[in-house]
C-alpha atoms as a PDB file:
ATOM      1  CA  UNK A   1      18.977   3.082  27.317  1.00  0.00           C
ATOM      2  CA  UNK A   2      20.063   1.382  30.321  1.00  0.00           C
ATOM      3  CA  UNK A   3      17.989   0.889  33.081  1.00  0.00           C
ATOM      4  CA  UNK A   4      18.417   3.963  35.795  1.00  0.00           C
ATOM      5  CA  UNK A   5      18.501   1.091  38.823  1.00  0.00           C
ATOM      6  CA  UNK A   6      21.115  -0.849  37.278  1.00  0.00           C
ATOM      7  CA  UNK A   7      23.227   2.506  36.288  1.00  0.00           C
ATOM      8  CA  UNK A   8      23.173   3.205  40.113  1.00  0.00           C
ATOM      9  CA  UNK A   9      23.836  -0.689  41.479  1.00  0.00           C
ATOM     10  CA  UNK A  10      26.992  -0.945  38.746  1.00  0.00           C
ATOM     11  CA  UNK A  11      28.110   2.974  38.794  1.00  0.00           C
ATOM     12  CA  UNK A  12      32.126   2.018  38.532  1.00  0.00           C
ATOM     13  CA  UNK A  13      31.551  -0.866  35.803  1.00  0.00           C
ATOM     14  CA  UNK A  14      29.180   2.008  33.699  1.00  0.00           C
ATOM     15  CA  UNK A  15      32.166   5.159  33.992  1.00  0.00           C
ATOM     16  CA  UNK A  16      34.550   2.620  33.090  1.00  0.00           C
ATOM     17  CA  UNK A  17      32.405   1.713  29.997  1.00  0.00           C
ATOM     18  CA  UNK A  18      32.186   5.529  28.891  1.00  0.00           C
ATOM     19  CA  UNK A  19      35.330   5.470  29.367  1.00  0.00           C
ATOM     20  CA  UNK A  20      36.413   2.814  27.043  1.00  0.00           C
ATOM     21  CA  UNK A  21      34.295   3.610  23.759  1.00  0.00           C
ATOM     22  CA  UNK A  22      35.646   7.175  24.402  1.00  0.00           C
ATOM     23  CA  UNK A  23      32.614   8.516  24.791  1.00  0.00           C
ATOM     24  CA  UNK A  24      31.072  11.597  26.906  1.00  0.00           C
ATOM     25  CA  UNK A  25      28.548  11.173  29.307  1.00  0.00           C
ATOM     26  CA  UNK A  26      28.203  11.885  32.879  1.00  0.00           C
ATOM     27  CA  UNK A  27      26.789   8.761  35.321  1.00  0.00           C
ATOM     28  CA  UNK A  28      27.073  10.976  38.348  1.00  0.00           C
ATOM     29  CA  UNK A  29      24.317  13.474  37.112  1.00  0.00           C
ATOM     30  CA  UNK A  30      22.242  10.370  36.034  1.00  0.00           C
ATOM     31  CA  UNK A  31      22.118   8.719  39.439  1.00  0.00           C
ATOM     32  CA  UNK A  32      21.644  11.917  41.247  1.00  0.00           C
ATOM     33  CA  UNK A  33      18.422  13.277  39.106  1.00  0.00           C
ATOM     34  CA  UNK A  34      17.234   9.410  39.645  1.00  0.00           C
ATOM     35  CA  UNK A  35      16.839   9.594  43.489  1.00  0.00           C
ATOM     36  CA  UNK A  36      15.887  13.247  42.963  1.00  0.00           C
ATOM     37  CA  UNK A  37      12.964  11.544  40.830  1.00  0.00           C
ATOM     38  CA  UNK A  38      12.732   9.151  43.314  1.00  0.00           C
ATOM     39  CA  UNK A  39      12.415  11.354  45.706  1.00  0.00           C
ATOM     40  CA  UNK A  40      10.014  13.185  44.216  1.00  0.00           C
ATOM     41  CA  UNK A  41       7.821  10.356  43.234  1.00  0.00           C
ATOM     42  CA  UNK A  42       7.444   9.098  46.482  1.00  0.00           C
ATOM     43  CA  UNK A  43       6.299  12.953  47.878  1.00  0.00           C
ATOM     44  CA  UNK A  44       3.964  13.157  45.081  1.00  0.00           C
ATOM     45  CA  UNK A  45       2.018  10.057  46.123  1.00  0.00           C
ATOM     46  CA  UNK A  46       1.708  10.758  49.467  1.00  0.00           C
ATOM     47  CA  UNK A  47       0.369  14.042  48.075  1.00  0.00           C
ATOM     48  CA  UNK A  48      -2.260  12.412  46.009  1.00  0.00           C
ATOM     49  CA  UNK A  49      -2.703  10.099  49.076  1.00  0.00           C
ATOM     50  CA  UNK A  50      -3.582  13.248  51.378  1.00  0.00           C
ATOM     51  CA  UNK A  51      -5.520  14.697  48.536  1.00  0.00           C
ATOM     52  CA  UNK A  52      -7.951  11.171  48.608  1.00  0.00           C
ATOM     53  CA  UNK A  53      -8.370  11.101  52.144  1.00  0.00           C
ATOM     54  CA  UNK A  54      -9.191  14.989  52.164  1.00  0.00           C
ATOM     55  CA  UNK A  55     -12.274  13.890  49.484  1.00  0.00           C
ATOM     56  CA  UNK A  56     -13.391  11.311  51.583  1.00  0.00           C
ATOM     57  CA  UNK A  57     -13.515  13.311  54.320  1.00  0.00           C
ATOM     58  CA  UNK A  58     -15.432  15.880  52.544  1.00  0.00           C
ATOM     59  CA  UNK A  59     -18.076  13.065  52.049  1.00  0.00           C
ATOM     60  CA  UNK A  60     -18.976  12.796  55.142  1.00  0.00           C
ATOM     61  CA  UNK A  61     -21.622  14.928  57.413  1.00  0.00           C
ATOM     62  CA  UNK A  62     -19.473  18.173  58.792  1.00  0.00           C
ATOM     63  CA  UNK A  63     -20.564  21.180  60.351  1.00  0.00           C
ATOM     64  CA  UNK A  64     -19.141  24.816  58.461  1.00  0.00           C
ATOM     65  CA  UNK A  65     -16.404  25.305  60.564  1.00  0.00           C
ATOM     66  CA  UNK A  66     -14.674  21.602  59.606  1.00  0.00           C
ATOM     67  CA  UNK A  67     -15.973  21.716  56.158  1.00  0.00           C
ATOM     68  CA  UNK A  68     -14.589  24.986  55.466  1.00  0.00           C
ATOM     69  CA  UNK A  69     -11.169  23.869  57.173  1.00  0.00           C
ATOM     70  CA  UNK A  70     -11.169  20.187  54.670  1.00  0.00           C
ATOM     71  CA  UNK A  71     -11.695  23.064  51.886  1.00  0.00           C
ATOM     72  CA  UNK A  72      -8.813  25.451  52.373  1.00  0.00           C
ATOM     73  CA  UNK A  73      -6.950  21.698  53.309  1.00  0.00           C
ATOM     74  CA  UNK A  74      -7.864  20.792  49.603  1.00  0.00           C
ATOM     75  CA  UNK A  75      -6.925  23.920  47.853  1.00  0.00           C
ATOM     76  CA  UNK A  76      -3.121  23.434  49.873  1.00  0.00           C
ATOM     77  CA  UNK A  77      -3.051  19.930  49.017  1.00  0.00           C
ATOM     78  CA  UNK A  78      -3.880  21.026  45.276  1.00  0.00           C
ATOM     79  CA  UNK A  79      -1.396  23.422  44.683  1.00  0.00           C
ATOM     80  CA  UNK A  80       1.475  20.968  46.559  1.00  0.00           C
ATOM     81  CA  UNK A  81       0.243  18.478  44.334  1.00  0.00           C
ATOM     82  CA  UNK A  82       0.565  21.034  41.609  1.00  0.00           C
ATOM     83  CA  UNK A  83       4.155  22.042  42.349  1.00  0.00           C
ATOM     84  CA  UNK A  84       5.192  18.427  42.782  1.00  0.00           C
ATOM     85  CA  UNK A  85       4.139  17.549  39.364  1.00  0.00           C
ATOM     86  CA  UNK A  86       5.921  20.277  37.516  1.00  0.00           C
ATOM     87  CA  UNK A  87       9.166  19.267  39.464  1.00  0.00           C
ATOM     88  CA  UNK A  88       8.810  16.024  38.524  1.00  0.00           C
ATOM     89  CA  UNK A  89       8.051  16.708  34.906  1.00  0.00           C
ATOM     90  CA  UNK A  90      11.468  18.931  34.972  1.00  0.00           C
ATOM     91  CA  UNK A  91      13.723  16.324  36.910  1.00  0.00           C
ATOM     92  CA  UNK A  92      11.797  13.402  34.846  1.00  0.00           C
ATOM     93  CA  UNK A  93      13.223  15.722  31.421  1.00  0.00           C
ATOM     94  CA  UNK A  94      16.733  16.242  32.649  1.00  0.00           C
ATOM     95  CA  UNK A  95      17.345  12.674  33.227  1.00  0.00           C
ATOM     96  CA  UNK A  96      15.816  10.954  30.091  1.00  0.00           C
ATOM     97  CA  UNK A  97      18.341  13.904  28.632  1.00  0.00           C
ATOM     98  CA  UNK A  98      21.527  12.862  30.700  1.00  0.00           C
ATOM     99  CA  UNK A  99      19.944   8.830  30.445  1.00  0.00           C
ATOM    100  CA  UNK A 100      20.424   8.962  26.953  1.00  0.00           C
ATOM    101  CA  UNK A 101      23.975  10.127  26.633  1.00  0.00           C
ATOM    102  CA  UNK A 102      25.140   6.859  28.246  1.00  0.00           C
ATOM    103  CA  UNK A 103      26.016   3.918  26.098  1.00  0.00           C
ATOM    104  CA  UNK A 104      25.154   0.515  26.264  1.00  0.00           C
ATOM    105  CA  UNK A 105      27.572  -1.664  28.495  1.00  0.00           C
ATOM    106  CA  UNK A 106      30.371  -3.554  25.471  1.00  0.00           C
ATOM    107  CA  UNK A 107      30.443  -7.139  25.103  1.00  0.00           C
ATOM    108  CA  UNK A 108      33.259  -8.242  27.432  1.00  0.00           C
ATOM    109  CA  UNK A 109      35.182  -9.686  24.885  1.00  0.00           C
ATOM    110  CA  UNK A 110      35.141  -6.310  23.006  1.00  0.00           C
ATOM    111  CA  UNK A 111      38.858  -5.047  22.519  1.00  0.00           C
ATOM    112  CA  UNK A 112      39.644  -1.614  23.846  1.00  0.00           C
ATOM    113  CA  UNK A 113      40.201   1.066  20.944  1.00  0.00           C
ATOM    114  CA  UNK A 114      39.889   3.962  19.621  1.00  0.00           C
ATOM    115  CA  UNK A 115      41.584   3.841  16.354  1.00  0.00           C
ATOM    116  CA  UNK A 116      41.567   1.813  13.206  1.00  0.00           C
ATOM    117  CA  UNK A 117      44.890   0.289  14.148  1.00  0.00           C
ATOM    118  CA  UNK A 118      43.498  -1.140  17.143  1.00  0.00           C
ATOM    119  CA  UNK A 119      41.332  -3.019  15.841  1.00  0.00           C
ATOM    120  CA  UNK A 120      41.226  -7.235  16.628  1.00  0.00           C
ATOM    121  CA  UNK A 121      42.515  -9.159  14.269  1.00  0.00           C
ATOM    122  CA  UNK A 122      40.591 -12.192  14.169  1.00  0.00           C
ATOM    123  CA  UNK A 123      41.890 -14.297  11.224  1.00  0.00           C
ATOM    124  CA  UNK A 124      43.328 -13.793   7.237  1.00  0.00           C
ATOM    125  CA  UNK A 125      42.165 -15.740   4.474  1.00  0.00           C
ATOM    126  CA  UNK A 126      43.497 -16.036   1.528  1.00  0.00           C
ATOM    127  CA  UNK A 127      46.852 -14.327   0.302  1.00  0.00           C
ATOM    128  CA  UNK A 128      46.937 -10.405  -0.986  1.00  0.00           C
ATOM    129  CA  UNK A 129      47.630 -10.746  -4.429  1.00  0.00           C
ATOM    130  CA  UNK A 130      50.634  -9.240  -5.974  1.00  0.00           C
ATOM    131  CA  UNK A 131      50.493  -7.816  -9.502  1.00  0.00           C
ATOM    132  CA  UNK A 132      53.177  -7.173 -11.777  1.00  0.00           C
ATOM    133  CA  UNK A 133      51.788  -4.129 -12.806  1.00  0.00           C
ATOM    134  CA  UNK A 134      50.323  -0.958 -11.411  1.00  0.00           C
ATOM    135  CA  UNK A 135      46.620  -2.002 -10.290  1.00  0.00           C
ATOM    136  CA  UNK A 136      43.800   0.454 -10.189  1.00  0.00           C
ATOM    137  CA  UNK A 137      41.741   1.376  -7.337  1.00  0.00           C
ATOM    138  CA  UNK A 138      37.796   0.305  -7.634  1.00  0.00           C
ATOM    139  CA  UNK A 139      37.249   4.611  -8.850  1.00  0.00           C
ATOM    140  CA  UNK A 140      39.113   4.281 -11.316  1.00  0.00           C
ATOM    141  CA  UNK A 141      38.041   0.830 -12.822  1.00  0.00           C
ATOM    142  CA  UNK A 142      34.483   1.931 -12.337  1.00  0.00           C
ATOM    143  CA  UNK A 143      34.544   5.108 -14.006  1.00  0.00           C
ATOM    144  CA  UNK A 144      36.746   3.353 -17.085  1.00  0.00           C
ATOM    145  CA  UNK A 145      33.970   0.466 -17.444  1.00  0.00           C
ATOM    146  CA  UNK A 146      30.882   2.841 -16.942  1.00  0.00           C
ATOM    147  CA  UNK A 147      29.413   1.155 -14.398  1.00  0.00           C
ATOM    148  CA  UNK A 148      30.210   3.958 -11.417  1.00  0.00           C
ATOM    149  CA  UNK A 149      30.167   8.087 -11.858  1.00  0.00           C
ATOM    150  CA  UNK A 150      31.124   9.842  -8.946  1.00  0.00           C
ATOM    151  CA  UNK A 151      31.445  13.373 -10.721  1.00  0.00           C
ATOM    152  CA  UNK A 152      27.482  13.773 -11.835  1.00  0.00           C
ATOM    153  CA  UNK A 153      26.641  12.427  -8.444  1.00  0.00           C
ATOM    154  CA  UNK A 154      28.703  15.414  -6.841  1.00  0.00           C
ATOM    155  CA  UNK A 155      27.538  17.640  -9.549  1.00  0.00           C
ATOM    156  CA  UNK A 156      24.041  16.499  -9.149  1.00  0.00           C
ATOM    157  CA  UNK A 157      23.566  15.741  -5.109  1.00  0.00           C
ATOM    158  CA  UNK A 158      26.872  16.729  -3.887  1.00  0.00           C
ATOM    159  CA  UNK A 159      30.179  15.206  -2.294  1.00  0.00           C
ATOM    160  CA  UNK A 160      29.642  11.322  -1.675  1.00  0.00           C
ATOM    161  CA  UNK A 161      27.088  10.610  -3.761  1.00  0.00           C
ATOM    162  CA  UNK A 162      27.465   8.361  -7.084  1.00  0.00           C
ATOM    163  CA  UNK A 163      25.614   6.926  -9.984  1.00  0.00           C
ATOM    164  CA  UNK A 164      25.800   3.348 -10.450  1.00  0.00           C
ATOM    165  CA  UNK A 165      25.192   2.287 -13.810  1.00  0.00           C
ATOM    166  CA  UNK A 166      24.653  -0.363 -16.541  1.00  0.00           C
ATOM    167  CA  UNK A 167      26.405  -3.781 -14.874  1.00  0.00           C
ATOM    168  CA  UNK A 168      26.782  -2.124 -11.426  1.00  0.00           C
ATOM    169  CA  UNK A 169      23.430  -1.934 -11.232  1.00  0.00           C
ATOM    170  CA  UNK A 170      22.399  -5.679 -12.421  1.00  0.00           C
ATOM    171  CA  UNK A 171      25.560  -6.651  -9.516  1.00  0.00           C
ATOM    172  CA  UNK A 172      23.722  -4.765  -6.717  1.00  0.00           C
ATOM    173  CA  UNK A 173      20.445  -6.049  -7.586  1.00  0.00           C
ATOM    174  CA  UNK A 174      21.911  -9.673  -7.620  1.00  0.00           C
ATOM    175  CA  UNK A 175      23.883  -8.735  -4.693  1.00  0.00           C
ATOM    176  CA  UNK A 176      20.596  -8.311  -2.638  1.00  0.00           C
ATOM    177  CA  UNK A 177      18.961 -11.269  -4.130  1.00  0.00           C
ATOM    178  CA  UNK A 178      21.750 -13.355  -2.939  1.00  0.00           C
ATOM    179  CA  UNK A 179      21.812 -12.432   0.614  1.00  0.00           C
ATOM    180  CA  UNK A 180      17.979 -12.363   0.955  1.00  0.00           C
ATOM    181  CA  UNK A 181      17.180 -16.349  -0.475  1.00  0.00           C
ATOM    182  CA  UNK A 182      20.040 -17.052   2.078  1.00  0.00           C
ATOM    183  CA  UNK A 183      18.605 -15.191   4.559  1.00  0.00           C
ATOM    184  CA  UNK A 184      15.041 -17.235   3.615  1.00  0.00           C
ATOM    185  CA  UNK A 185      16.780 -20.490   4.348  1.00  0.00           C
ATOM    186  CA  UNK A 186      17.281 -19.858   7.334  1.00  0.00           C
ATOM    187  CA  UNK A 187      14.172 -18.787   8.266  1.00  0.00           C
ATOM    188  CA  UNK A 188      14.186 -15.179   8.354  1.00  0.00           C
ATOM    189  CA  UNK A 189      11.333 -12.801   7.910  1.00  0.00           C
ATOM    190  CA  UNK A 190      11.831 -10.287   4.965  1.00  0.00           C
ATOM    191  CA  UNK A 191      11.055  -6.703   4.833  1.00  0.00           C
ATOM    192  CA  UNK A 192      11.681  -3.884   2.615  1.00  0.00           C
ATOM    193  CA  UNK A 193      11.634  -0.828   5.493  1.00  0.00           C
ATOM    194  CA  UNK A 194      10.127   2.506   4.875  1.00  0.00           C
ATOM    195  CA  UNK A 195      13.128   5.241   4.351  1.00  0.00           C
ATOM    196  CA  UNK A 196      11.940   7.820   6.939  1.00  0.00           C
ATOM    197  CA  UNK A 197      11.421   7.507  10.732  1.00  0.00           C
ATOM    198  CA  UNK A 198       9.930   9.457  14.181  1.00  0.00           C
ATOM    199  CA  UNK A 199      12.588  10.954  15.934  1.00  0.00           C
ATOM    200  CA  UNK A 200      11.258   8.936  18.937  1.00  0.00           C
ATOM    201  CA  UNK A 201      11.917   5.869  16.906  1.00  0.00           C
ATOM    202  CA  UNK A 202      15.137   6.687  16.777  1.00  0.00           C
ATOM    203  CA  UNK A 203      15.725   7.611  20.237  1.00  0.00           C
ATOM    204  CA  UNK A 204      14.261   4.427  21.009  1.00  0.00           C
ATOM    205  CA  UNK A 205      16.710   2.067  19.357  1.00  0.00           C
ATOM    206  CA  UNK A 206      19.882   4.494  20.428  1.00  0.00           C
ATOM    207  CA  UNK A 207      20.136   6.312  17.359  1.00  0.00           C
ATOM    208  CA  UNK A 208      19.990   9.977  19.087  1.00  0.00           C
ATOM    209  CA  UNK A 209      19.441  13.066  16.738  1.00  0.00           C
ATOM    210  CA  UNK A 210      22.245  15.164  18.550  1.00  0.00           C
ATOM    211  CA  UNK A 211      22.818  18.627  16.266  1.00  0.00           C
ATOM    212  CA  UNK A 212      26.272  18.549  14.168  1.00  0.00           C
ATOM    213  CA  UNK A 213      28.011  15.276  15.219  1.00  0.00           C
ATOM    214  CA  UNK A 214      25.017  13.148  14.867  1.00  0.00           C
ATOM    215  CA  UNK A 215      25.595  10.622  11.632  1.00  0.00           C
ATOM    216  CA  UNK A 216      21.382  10.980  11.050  1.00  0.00           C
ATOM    217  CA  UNK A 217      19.267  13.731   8.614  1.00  0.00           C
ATOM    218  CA  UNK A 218      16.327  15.187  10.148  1.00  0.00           C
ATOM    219  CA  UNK A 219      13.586  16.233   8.099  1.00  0.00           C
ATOM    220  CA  UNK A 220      13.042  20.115   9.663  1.00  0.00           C
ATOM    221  CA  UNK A 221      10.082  20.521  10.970  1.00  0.00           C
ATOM    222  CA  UNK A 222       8.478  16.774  10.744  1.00  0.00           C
ATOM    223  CA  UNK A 223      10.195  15.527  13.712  1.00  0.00           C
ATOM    224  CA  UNK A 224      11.331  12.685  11.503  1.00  0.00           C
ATOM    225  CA  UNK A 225      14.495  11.614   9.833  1.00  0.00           C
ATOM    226  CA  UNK A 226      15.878   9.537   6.893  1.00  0.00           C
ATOM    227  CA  UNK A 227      17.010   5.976   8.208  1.00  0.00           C
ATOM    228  CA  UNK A 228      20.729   5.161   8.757  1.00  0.00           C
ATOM    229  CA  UNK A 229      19.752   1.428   8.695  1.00  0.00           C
ATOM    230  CA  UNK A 230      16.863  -0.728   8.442  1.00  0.00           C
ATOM    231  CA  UNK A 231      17.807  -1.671  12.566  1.00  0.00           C
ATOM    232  CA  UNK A 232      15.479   1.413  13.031  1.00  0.00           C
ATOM    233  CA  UNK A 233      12.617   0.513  11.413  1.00  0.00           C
ATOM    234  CA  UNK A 234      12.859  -3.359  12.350  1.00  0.00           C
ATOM    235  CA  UNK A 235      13.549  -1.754  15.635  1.00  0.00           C
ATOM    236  CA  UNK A 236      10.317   0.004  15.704  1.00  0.00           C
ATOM    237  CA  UNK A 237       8.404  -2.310  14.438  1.00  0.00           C
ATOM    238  CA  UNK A 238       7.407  -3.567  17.726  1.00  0.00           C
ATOM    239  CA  UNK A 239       7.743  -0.370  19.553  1.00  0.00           C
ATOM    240  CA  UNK A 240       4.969  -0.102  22.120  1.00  0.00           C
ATOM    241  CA  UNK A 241       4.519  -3.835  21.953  1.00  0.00           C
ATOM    242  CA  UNK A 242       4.787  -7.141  24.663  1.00  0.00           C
ATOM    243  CA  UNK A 243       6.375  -9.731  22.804  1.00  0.00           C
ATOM    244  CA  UNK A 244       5.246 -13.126  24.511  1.00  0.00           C
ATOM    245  CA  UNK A 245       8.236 -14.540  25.130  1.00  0.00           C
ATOM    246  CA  UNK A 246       7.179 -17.917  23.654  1.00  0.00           C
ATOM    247  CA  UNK A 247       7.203 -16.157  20.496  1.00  0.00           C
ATOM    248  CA  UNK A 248      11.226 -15.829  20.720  1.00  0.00           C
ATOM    249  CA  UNK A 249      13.850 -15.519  18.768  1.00  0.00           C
ATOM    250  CA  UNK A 250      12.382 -13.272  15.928  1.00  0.00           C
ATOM    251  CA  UNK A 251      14.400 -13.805  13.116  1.00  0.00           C
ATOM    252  CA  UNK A 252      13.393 -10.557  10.712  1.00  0.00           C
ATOM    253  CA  UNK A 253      15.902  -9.089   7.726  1.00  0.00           C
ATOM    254  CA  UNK A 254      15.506  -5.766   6.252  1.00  0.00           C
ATOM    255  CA  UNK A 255      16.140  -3.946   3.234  1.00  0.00           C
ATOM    256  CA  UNK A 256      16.674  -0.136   3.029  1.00  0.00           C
ATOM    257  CA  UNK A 257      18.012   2.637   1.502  1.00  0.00           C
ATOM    258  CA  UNK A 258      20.350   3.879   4.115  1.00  0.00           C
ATOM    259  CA  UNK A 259      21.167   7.472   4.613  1.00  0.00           C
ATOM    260  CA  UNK A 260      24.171   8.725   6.808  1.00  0.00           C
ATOM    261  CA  UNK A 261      25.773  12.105   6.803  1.00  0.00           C
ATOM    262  CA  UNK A 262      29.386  10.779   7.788  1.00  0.00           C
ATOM    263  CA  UNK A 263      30.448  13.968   9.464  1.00  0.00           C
ATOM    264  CA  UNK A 264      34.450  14.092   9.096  1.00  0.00           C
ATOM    265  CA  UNK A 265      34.532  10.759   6.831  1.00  0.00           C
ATOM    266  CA  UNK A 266      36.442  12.425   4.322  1.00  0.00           C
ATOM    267  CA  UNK A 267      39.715  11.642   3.187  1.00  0.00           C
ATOM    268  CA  UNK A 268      41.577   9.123   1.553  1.00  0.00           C
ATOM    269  CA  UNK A 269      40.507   6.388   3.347  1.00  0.00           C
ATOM    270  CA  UNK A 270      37.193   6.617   2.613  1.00  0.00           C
ATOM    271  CA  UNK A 271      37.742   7.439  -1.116  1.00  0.00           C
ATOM    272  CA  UNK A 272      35.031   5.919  -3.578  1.00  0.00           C
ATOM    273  CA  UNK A 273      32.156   4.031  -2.392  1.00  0.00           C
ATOM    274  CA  UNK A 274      33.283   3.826   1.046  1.00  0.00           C
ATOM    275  CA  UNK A 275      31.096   6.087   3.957  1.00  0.00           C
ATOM    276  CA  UNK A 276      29.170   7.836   1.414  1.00  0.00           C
ATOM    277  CA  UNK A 277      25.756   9.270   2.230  1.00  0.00           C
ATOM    278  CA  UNK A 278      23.476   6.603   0.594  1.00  0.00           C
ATOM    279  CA  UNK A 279      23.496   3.098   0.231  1.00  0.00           C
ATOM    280  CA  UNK A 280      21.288   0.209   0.158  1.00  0.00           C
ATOM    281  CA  UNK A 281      21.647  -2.818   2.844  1.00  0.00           C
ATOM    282  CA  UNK A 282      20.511  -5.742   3.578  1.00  0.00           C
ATOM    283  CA  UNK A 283      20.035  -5.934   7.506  1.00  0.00           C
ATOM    284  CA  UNK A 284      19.751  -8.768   9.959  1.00  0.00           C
ATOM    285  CA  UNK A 285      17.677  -7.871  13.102  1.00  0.00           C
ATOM    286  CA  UNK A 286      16.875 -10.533  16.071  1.00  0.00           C
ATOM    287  CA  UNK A 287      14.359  -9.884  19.104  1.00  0.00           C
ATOM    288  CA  UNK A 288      15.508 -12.340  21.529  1.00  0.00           C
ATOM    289  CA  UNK A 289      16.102 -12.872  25.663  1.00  0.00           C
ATOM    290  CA  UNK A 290      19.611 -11.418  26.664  1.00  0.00           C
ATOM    291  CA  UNK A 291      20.433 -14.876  27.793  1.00  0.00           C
ATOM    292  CA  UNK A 292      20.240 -15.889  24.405  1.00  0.00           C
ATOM    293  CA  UNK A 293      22.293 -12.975  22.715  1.00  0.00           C
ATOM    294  CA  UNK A 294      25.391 -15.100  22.953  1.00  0.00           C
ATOM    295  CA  UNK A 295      24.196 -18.219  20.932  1.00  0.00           C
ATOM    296  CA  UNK A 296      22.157 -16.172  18.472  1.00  0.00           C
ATOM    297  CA  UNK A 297      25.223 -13.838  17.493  1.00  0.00           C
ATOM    298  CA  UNK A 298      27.371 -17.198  16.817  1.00  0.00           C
ATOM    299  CA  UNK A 299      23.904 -18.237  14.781  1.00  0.00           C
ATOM    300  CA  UNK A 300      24.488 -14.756  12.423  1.00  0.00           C
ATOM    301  CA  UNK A 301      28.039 -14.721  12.422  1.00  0.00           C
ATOM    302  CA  UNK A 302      27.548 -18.145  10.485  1.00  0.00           C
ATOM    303  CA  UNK A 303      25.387 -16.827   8.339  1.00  0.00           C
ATOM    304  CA  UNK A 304      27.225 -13.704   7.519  1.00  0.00           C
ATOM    305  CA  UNK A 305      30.354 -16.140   6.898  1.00  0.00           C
ATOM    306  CA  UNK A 306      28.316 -18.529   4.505  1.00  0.00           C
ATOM    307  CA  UNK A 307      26.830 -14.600   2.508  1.00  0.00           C
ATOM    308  CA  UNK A 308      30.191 -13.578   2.386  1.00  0.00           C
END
C-alpha cells in the first residue's frame, strides 16, 4: 500500500497512475478519511490527556463537593473517550478499505497500455522459422507424444487443468533444476514455499482477495488461500519483521505450486498450457532499499537473460 501522507502530498501524480493501469480506485475518499483519522487521532489524545490529568487530580486531598465533581468529570471524559475510539476504529476500517484499492505508483519508464498490442517491444532474436509444411501447435504435439493430456485433466479437475506425463515430466523437473543451480551461483537463497497463505499475507504483499474478479482461491472459512506465486510466501516471510538494513539486498528464490483462477482467460489465446489454474515456478524475490530497486532489477534481468 502506499503511504496515506505521500497519497495526499502527490494526489495528481497518484489519479493519473489509476488512471493509466486502468484501474478503479478513488484517491479523493482516501485523503479525506486520512485527515478525518487525523482528525480524530489528535481529539482522542487530548481525550486520554484530560482523562490523565482528571486521575491525578483525583489523587490528591479533595473535599466531597470537588471529588464528586472530578468523578462525574471522569465518567464524561470516559464515555468521549469511548465514542472517539469507535469512530476511529470505523474511519481507521474505511480507509485501510479505500487504501488498498490504490495501486502502486509504475516505473516511469513503464509504457502506457491496456491491451496486448500495446505492449513495448524491446528487441527480436532470432528469425520465426518457416516450415514447408503445416506445423502443429504444442496441444497437439503433446497429446500425439504422450507427454501432455488435457482431456483427463478437464475430466478429472476441470477446464485448465492437465496431466503432464512420461518425458514432460523428467523436462519440468530438469527445467527447475536448471534455473535453481543458476540461481545458486549467484548467490540466492532457495526455498520451496508452503502452497497456502493468511489472507492478511496476502493483503500485505498487494495480492487482495476481492470476490469474483480476484485471480486468488480462498479456502472458505480458514481465512486462507492457495498461493498465486511464491512472491507471497517469500513476501511473508519477513512479515512483522525489521530488517537491519546492513543485512541488504536479500537475494531469496522460491519454488511453488502456483494456483490462479484466471477469471475470463479463456479463449484461443490462451489455448494449452497457457493461464491455466496450476503451475509450478521458480520465483526470484529481493528485499532491498528503493534506492537500490533500479540496479538490482538490471542485476535479475541478467539473470533471467542468462536462464532463458
Amino acid at each position: 500500500m502506499l503511504d496515506y501522507r505521500f497519497i495526499k502530498e502527490h494526489l495528481d501524480e497518484v489519479k493519473k497512475n489509476i488512471s493509466d493501469r486502468n484501474m478503479v480506485a478513488d484517491a479523493d475518499l482516501v485523503v479525506k478519511l486520512f485527515d478525518e483519522r487525523t482528525a480524530l487521532t489528535t481529539k482522542l489524545q487530548a481525550l486520554q490527556q484530560k482523562r490523565n490529568e482528571n486521575a491525578a487530580a483525583m489523587k490528591q486531598k479533595l473535599d466531597a463537593d470537588t471529588r464528586a465533581k472530578y468523578i462525574e468529570e471522569g465518567k464524561k471524559i470516559k464515555d468521549d473517550v469511548t465514542e472517539a475510539e469507535k469512530a476511529l476504529a470505523e474511519v481507521e476500517a474505511k480507509l485501510d478499505e479505500a487504501g488498498r484499492q490504490i495501486p502502486n505508483m509504475h516505473h516511469p519508464d513503464t509504457p502506457i497500455g491496456k491491451l496486448d498490442t500495446e505492449n513495448l517491444e524491446v528487441k527480436k532474436v532470432g528469425t520465426p522459422r518457416k516450415f514447408d509444411f503445416q506445423p502443429k501447435d504444442h496441444v497437439t504435439l503433446g497429446e500425439e507424444l504422450d507427454i501432455l493430456d488435457f482431456d483427463r485433466g478437464t475430466k478429472v479437475s476441470g477446464p485448465k487443468f492437465y496431466y503432464l506425463k512420461n518425458e514432460a515430466v523428467f523436462l519440468e523437473q530438469a527445467l527447475i533444476m536448471y534455473a535453481l543451480n543458476i540461481l545458486r551461483k549467484h548467490g540466492f537463497t532457495h526455498f520451496i514455499t508452503p502452497d497456502v497463505a493468511k489472507q492478511e499475507i496476502l493483503q500485505g504483499i498487494g495480492f487482495n482477495p476481492r470476490g469474483n474478479e480476484s485471480n486468488v482461491y480462498c479456502i472458505e472459512e480458514e481465512g486462507t488461500c492457495l498461493v498465486a506465486t511464491a512472491e507471497i510466501t517469500l513476501g511473508g516471510y519477513h512479515s512483522g519483521e525489521i530488517l537491519d538494513k546492513s543485512s541488504l539486498p536479500l537475494f531469496y528464490c522460491g519454488l511453488s505450486h502456483c494456483f490462479r483462477r484466471e477469471a475470463g482467460g479463456a479463449g484461443q489465446f490462451s489455448k494449452g498450457l497457457y493461464r491455466v489454474h496450476q503451475f509450478d515456478k521458480v520465483e526470484m524475490f529481493v528485499y532491498c532499499l528503493p534506492e537500490e530497486s533500479d540496479k538490482i532489477h538490471e542485476k535479475l534481468r541478467l539473470i533471467e537473460e542468462e536462464i532463458f
